[in-house]
Each structure stands twice: as C-alpha cells, then as structure tokens.
Protein backbone atom coordinates (compact mmCIF):
# COMPACT_ATOMS: atom_id res chain seq x y z
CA UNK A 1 135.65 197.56 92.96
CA UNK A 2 137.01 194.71 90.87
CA UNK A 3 141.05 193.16 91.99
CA UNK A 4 142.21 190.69 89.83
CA UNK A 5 144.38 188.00 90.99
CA UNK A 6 146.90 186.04 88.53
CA UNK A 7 148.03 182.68 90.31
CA UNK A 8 150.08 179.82 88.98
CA UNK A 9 148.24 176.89 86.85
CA UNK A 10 148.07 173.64 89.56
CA UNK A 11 148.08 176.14 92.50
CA UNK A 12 145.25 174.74 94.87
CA UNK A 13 142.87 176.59 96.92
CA UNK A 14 140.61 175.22 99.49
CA UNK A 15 137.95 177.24 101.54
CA UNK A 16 138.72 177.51 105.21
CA UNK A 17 136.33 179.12 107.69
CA UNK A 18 135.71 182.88 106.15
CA UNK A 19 138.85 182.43 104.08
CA UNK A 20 139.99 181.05 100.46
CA UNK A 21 143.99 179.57 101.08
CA UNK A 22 145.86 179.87 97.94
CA UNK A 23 148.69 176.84 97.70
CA UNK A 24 151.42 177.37 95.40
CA UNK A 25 153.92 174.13 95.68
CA UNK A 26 152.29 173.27 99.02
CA UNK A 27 152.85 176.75 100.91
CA UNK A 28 149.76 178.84 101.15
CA UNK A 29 150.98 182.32 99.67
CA UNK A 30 148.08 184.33 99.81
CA UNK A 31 143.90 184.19 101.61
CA UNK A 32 141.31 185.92 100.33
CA UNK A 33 137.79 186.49 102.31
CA UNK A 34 134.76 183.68 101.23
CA UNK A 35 131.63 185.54 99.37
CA UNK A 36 133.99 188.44 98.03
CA UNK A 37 136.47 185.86 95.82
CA UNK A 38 135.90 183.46 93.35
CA UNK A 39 137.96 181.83 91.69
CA UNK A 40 137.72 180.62 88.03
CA UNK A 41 139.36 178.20 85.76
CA UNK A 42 142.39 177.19 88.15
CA UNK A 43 142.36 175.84 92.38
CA UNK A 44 141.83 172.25 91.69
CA UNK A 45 138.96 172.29 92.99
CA UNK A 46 134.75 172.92 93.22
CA UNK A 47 132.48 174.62 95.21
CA UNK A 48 132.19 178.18 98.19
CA UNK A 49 133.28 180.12 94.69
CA UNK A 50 136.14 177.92 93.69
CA UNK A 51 134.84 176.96 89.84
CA UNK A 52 137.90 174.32 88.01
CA UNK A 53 136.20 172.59 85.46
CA UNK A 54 139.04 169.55 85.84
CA UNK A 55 137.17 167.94 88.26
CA UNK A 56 134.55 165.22 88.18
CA UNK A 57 131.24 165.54 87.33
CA UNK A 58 132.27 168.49 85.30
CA UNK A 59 132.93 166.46 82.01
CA UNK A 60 132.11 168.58 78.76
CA UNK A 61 131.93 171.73 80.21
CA UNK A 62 134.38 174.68 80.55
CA UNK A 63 134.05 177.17 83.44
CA UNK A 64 132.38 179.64 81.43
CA UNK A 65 129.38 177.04 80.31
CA UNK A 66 129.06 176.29 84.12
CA UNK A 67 128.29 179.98 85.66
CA UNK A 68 126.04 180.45 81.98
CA UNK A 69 124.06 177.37 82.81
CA UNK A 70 123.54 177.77 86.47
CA UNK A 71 125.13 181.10 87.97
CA UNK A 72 122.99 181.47 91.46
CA UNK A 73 125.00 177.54 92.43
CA UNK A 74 128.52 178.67 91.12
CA UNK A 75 128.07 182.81 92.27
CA UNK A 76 124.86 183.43 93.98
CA UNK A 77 124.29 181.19 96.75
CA UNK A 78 128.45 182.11 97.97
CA UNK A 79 128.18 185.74 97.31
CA UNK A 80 128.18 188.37 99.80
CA UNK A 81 127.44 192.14 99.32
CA UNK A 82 130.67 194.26 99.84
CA UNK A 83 132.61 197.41 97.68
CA UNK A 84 135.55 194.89 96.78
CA UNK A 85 135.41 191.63 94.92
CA UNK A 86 138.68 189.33 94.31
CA UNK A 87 138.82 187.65 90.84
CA UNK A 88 140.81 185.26 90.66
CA UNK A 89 142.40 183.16 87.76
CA UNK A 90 145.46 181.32 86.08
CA UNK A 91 148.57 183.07 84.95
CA UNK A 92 148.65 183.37 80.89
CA UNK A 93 144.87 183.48 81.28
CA UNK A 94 143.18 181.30 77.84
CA UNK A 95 139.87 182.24 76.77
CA UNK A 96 137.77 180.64 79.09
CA UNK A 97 139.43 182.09 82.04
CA UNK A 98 139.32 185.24 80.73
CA UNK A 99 135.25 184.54 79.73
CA UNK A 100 134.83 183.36 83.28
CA UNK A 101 135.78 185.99 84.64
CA UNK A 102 134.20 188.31 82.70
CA UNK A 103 130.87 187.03 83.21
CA UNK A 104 131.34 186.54 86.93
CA UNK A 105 132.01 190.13 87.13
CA UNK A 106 129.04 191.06 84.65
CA UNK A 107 127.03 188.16 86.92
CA UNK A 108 128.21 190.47 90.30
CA UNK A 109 127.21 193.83 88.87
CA UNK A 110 123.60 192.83 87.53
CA UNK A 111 122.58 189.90 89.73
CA UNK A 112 121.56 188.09 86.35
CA UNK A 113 122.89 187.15 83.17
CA UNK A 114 120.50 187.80 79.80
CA UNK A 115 119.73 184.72 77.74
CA UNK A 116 122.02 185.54 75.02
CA UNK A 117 125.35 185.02 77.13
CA UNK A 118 124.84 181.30 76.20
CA UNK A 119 126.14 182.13 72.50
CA UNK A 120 128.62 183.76 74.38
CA UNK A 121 129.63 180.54 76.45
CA UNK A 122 128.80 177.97 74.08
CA UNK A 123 131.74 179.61 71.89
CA UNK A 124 133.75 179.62 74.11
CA UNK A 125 133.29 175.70 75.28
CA UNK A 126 133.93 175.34 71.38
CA UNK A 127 137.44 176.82 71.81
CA UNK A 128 138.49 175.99 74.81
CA UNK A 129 137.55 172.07 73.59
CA UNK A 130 139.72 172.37 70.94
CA UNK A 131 136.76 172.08 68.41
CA UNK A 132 137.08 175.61 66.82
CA UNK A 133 137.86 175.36 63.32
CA UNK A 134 139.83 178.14 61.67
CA UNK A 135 137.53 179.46 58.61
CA UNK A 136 140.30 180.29 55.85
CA UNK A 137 137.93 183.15 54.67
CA UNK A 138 137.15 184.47 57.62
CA UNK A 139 139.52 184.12 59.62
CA UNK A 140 138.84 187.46 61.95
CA UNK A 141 136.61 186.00 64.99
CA UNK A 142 136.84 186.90 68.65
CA UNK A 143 138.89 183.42 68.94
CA UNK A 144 141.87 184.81 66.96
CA UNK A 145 140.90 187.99 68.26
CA UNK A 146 141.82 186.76 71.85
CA UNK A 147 144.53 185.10 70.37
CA UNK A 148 145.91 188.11 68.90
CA UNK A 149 145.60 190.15 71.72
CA UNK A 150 147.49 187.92 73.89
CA UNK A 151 149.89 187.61 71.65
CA UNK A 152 150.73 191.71 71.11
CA UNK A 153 150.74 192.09 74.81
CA UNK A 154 153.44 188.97 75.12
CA UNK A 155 155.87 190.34 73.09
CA UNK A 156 155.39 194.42 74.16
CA UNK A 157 158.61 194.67 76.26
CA UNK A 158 157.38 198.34 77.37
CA UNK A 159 154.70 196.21 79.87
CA UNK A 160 156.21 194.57 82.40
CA UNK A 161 156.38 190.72 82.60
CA UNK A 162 154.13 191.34 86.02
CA UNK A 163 151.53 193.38 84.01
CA UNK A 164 150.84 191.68 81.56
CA UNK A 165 148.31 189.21 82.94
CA UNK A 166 146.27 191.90 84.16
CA UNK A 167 146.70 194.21 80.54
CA UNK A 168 145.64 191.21 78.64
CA UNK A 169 142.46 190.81 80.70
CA UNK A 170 141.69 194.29 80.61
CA UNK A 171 142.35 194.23 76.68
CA UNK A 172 140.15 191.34 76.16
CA UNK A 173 137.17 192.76 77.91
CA UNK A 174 137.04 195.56 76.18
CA UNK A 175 136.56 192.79 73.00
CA UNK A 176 134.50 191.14 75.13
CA UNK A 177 132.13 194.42 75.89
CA UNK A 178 131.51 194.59 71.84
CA UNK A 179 130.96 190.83 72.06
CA UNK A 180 128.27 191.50 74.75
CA UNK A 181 126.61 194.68 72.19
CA UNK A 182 126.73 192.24 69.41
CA UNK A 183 124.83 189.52 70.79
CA UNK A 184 122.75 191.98 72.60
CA UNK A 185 121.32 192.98 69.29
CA UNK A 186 120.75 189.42 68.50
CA UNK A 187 123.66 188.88 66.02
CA UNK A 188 124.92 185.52 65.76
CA UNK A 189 128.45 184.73 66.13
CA UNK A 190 128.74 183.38 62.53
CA UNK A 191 126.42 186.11 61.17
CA UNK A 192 128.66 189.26 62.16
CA UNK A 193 131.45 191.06 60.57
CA UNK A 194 134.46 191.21 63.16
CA UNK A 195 136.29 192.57 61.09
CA UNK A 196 134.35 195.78 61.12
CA UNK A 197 135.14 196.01 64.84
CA UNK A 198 137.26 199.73 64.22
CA UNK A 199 139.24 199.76 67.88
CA UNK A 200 140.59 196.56 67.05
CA UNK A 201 142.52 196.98 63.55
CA UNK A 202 145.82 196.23 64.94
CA UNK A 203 145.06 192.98 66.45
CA UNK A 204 143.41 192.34 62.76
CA UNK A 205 146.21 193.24 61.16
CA UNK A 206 148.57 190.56 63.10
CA UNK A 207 146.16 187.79 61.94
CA UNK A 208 145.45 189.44 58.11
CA UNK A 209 149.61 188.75 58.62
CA UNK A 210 149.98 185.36 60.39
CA UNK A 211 149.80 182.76 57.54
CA UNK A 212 152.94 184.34 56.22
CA UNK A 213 154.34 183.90 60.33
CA UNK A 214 153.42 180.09 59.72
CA UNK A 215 154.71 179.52 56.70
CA UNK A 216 158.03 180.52 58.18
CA UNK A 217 157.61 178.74 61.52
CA UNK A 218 157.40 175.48 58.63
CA UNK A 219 160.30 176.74 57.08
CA UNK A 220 162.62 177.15 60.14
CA UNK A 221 161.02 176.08 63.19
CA UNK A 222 159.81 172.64 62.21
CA UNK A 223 159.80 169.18 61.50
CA UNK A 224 157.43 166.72 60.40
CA UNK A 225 156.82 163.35 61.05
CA UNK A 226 154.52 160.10 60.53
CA UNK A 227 153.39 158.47 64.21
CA UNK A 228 150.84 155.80 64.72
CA UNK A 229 148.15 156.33 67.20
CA UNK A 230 145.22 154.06 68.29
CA UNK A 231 141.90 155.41 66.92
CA UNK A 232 139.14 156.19 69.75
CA UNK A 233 136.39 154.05 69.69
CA UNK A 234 137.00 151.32 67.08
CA UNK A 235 140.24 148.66 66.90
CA UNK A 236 143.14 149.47 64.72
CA UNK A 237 145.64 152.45 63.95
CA UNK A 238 146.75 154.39 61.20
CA UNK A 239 149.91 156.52 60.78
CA UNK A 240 148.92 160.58 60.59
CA UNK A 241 150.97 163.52 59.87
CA UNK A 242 152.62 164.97 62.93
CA UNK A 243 154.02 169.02 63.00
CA UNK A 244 156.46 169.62 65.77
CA UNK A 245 157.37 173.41 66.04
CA UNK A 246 159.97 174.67 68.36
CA UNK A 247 158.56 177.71 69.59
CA UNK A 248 156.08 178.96 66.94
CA UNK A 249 155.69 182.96 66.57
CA UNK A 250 152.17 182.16 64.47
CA UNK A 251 149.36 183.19 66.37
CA UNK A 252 147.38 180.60 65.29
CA UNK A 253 149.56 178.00 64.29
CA UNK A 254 147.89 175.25 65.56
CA UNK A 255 144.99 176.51 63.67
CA UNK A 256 146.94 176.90 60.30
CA UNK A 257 148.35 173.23 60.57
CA UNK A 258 145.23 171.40 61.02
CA UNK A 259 143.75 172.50 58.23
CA UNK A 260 147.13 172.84 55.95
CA UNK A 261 146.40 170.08 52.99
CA UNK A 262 149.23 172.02 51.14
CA UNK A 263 152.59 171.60 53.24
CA UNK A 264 151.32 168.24 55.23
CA UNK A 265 152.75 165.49 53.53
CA UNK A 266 149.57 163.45 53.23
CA UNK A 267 147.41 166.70 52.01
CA UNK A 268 144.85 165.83 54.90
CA UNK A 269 146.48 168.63 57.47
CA UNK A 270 148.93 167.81 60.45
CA UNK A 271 146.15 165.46 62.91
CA UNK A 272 148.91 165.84 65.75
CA UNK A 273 150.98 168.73 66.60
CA UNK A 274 153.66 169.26 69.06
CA UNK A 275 155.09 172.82 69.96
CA UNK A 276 157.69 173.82 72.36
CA UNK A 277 156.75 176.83 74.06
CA UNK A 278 159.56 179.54 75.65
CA UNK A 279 160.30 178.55 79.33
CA UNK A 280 162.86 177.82 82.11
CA UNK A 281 162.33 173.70 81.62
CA UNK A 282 160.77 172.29 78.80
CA UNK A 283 157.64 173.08 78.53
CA UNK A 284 155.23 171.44 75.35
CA UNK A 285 151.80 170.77 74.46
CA UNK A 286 151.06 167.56 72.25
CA UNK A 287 147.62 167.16 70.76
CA UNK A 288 145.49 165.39 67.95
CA UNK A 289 142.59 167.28 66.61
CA UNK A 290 139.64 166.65 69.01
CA UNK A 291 136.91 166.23 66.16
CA UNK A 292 139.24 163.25 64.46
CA UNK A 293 138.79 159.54 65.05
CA UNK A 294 142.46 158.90 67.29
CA UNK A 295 143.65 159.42 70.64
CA UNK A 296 146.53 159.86 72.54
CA UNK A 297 146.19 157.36 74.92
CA UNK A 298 148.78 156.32 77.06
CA UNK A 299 151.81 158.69 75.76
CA UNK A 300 150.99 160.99 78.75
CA UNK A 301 151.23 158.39 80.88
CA UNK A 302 154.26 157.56 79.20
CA UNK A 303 156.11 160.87 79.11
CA UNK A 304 155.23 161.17 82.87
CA UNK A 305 156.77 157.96 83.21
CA UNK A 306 159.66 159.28 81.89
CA UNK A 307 159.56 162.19 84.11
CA UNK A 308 159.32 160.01 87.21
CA UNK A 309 162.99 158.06 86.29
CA UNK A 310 164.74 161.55 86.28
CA UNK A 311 162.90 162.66 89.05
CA UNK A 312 164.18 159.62 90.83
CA UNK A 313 167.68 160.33 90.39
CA UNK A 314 167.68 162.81 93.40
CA UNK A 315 164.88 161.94 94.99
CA UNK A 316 162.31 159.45 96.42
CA UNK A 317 159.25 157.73 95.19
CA UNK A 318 157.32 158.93 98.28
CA UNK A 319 158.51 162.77 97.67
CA UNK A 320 157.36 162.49 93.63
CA UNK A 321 153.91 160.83 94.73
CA UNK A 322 153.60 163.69 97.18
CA UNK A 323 149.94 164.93 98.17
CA UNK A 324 148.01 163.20 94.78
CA UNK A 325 146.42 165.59 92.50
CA UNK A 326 142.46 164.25 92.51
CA UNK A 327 142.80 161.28 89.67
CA UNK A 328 146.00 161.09 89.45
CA UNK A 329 148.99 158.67 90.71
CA UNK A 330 151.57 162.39 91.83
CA UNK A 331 151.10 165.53 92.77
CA UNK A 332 152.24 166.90 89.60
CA UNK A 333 151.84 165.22 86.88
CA UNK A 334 151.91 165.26 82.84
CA UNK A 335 148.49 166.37 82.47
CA UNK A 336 147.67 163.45 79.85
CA UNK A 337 144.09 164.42 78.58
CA UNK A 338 142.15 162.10 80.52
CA UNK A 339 139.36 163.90 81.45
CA UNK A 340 136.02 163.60 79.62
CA UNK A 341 136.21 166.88 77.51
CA UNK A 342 139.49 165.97 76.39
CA UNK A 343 139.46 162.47 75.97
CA UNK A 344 143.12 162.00 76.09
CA UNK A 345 143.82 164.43 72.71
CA UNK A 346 146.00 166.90 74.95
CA UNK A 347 148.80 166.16 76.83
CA UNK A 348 150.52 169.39 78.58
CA UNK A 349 153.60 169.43 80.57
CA UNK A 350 153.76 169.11 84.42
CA UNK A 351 153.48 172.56 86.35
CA UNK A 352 156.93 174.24 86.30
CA UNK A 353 157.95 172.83 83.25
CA UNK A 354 159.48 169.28 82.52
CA UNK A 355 163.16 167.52 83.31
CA UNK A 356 162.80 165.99 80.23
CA UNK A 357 164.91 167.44 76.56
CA UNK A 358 163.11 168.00 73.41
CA UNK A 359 164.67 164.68 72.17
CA UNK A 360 163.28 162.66 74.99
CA UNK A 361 160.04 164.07 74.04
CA UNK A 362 159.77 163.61 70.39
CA UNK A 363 161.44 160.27 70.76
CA UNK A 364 158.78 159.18 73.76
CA UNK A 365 156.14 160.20 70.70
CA UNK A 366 157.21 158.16 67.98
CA UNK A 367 158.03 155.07 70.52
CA UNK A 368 153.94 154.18 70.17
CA UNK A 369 154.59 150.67 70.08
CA UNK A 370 155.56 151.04 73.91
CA UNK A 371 152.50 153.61 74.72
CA UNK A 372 149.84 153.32 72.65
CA UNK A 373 148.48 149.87 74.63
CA UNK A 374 149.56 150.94 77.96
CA UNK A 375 146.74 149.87 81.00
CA UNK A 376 144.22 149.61 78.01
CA UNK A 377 141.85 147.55 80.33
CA UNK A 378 142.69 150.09 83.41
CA UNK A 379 141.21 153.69 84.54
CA UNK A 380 144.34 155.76 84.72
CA UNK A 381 143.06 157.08 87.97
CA UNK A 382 143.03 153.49 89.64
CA UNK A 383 147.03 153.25 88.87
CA UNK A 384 149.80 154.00 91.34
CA UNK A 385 152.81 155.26 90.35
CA UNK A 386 154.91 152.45 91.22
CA UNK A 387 153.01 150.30 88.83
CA UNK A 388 153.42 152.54 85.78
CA UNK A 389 157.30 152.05 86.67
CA UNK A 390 157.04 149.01 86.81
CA UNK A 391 155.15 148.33 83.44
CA UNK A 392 157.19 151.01 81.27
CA UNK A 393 160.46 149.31 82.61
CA UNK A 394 158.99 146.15 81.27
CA UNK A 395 158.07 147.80 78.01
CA UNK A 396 161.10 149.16 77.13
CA UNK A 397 163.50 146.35 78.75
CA UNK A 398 164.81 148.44 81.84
C-alpha cells in the first residue's frame, strides 16, 4: 500500500533514529518511519530516502535523473520490506516530483527499473530545466499533457482544495502508465503520436485551445517591457523583450511567449517573463530562457534585498537570518537561481509568498543598473545578509 504525502515547498526533513521529522516553519508537524518513506523533490536535504536535488553535488540533475541513474543509493540501500510505503512530495507537485515519485513507487514494486526509464527521466530533466521547447506543430506531448492536467484539476471547484494534490498525482500516473507502455515498446518520445492517446482527449482539447487563452492573457493580462541583463559567459549586455502577466489562465504561457516572434516587439520572442501567480502575498516567478546567452544575476539577490527592509520594519536582523537555508545568507529566501542547473535564469518568491507589491517587483526588474553587477567577484553563498544591506543601501543611496 502506497500513502502519499503533500508537504509545503522549503519544509525540511531530517532523519532521526527510525524516524523522518517533517519541519514546516521550524515546528516538526508530522514523522514518518526510515526505510518505509522517501521523500522526493522537497526536505532540503540528501540522503536515508530524503532525495532534493537543490543541494550540492547535485548540479544538473533533477530528482527523477538521480533514482534513474543510480536507484539501489537513493531507494535500495534505505528500503525496508513492509505492506505500507509513505511518498512523500511538494504541494502543487511539477513534473519531476510527480516523475519521482512515480518511479520510486514503480522502483518499490519491481526492485529494478528497465533501461528505457532513462528516456523517461532524461525528459523530464529537459522540462524541469526549463530547456523544453514548445513544438508549434506538435504541440500535444506528455509536458503539456502534465501541464494540462494540472491545470483542469486547479480550477474543478467540485475537488476540494485538500484533494487536489493527491487527484493530480493520481491523474498524471495514469499518463504516466501509457508513458511507461510507450517506451516499453521502444517508441521514442519524439517518434510517437500523443495525440492518439484516446483517455486523454479532454486534456488535448485544453491545449488544441490554449493559444487563443494566450492571446488574451496578451490582450488583458499583460505588459511588455525592454530590460537589460548581463549575458552569461562573455562581457556586455543587451536589452531583450520582457512579458509580465498578472496571473495567466494559458496553460502554457510561458511556452507560447518564448517562442512568440509575432506579438514580441523585437520578433525574437519574450527572453524574460514575469507572471504573478494567485496567492495570499505576492507570489511571482521571473525567468530568462535557459538555452539563451543572459542571466539574471543579482536581481534575486536584489528583490530579497528588498524583502529584508520590509521585513525589518517589525522585526530583527537576527529573526530574518534565522536557521540559514544551506547556501544561503536567511532562512527563507528569494530563491535567486543560483544553483548549477539553473544558473541564475529563475528567480521564485520566498516560501509563503512575498511582502513585496507587484510595483516593487517590476520596478526592482527594470532597476538593472543597481543589480545586474551586484558581488560579481563574490559566491552568493559566502555573503551575509548584513552585507547585501549594506551594499544595496549604497546602490540605491539609502
């Protein structure tokens, strides 16, 4: 038997004695019994069944590509025979929680994994490294499938907001299970017809129907703009096209604006994108297209420095700084890209959702002449958060 468990991204779990604690915000709220739970794509940390990819020595890998490469270190060795298994991942679980989980349970049942599940993970590293291009002719693949999915299960108000984790993972694997009978029969990802898939028309209907979704999240939702960034390996910057969408209904959105050379003003598709997503605080994910020449350098670092000053209108320095996340100056940070996969061209809001307005945001974005050489001799994770105070109130004449 099979529980899933649905925990808050940033909640940390550490192994002690026969147990795995689960920390939300510093209070345990839940332990679950070593060699019967594993836990997959969240716990900030690695190791007795805990797999988070953010960690180091991890770099260009997703959790998926970690149990496909070497499942007996990740499963195996920690695994103990029993009738009940915990599964464990994120809330709003992406792809490659969702894959993770999958094949842990697959990994569980079988004691093996066949050679073909690394098509499986390789596609998913490719999405979950924001690498996946959206195909404008075929634009029905288990990506947008997920995607879709996720999306129809969101917006069903007859599910309730606590089911829904656990009816989008049970969805998705029954995708996944034609995945698996796909590959099985040695079909390439690129060389089968999704679309042929027959218990999944509705799903391909809302993507057959999402261009006309993002042509109206353009026409009402959004703004665009010209920023500067830094490109990544070479000196100099150039100005790009930059979509910011308040709350975008298009499924794949972020899809449909890199690769829109109609409505971008420069023809070349939006190489950032900003959207505001629906929650308590403000709560945004900023990004540059991962296969382009510029980074984001230093606007995380930036934003978060923003963050701090209205965090320290009610409270302390030491209280903000808290227990560190691992390579970072706080315990909750602007996540700002920096680890290898990413290469600083994602920045995601702190867990819980940000202090900061819309307009601090977008106006922290096009202020690059304050970010975009910020510590540029310095590894973020050697700064303290006093420092990055101390040089942003410089920068911007505080």
């Amino acid at each position: 038997m099979f529980n899933y468990v649905f925990i808050p991204a940033g909640s940390v779990v550490r192994r002690e004695a026969s147990l795995l604690s689960i920390s939300e915000n510093q209070n345990i709220s839940q332990a679950l019994p070593y060699g019967n739970t594993f836990v997959l794509d969240v716990g900030n940390s690695i190791g007795d069944g805990i797999i988070d990819h953010h960690q180091p020595g991890t770099e260009n890998l997703c959790v998926a590509s970690m149990i496909v490469k070497n499942p007996e270190k990740w499963i195996g060795r920690h695994l103990k025979d029993s009738d009940e298994y915990y599964l464990v991942t994120h809330s709003n679980p992406d792809f490659d929680a969702l894959g993770s989980v999958y094949l842990t349970e697959r990994y569980i049942k079988e004691r093996s994994l066949p050679d073909f599940v690394i098509k499986f993970a390789d596609y998913i590293l490719e999405v979950d490294s924001g690498k996946k291009k959206l195909n404008r002719d075929r634009i029905i693949e288990p990506f947008s499938l997920v995607l879709a999915i996720s999306e129809s299960i969101r917006i069903d108000y007859t599910i309730s907001p606590k089911d829904k984790d656990l009816q989008n993972l049970k969805q998705t694997f029954r995708l996944f299970d034609s995945i698996w009978d796909v590959l099985s029969e040695r079909y390439s990802f690129k060389d089968f017809n999704w679309e042929s898939l027959t218990d999944f028309q509705k799903y391909i209907s809302l993507i057959k129907n999402d261009f006309a979704i993002y042509t109206e999240d353009l026409a009402k939702r959004s703004e665009m703009r010209r920023v500067r960034l830094n490109k990544k390996d070479s000196p100099g910057s150039s100005s790009v096209d930059c979509l910011i969408t308040r709350f975008p209904e298009s499924i794949l959105w972020k899809y449909w604006a890199r690769g829109d050379t109609d409505y971008s003003p420069g023809h070349k598709g939006f190489t950032m994108t900003v959207a505001f997503l629906s929650s308590k605080n403000t709560r945004v994910i900023l990004a540059v297209d991962p296969t382009l020449k510029y980074t984001l350098r230093g606007l995380g670092l930036y934003i978060d420095y923003l963050e701090m000053t209205r965090l320290l209108e009610n409270t302390s320095i030491e209280e903000i700084v808290g227990n560190k996340r691992p390579g970072f100056h706080r315990q909750n940070p602007w996540y700002d890209g920096r680890s290898t996969m990413h290469n600083f061209t994602i920045i995601d809001a702190p867990r819980g959702g940000s202090l900061l307005s819309e307009t601090d945001i977008i106006d922290a974005v096009l202020n690059s002449g304050v970010w975009k050489q910020a510590f540029s001799e310095r590894e973020y994770s050697d700064l303290k958060a006093e420092e990055i105070i101390v040089y942003f109130d410089r920068k911007t004449g505080i």
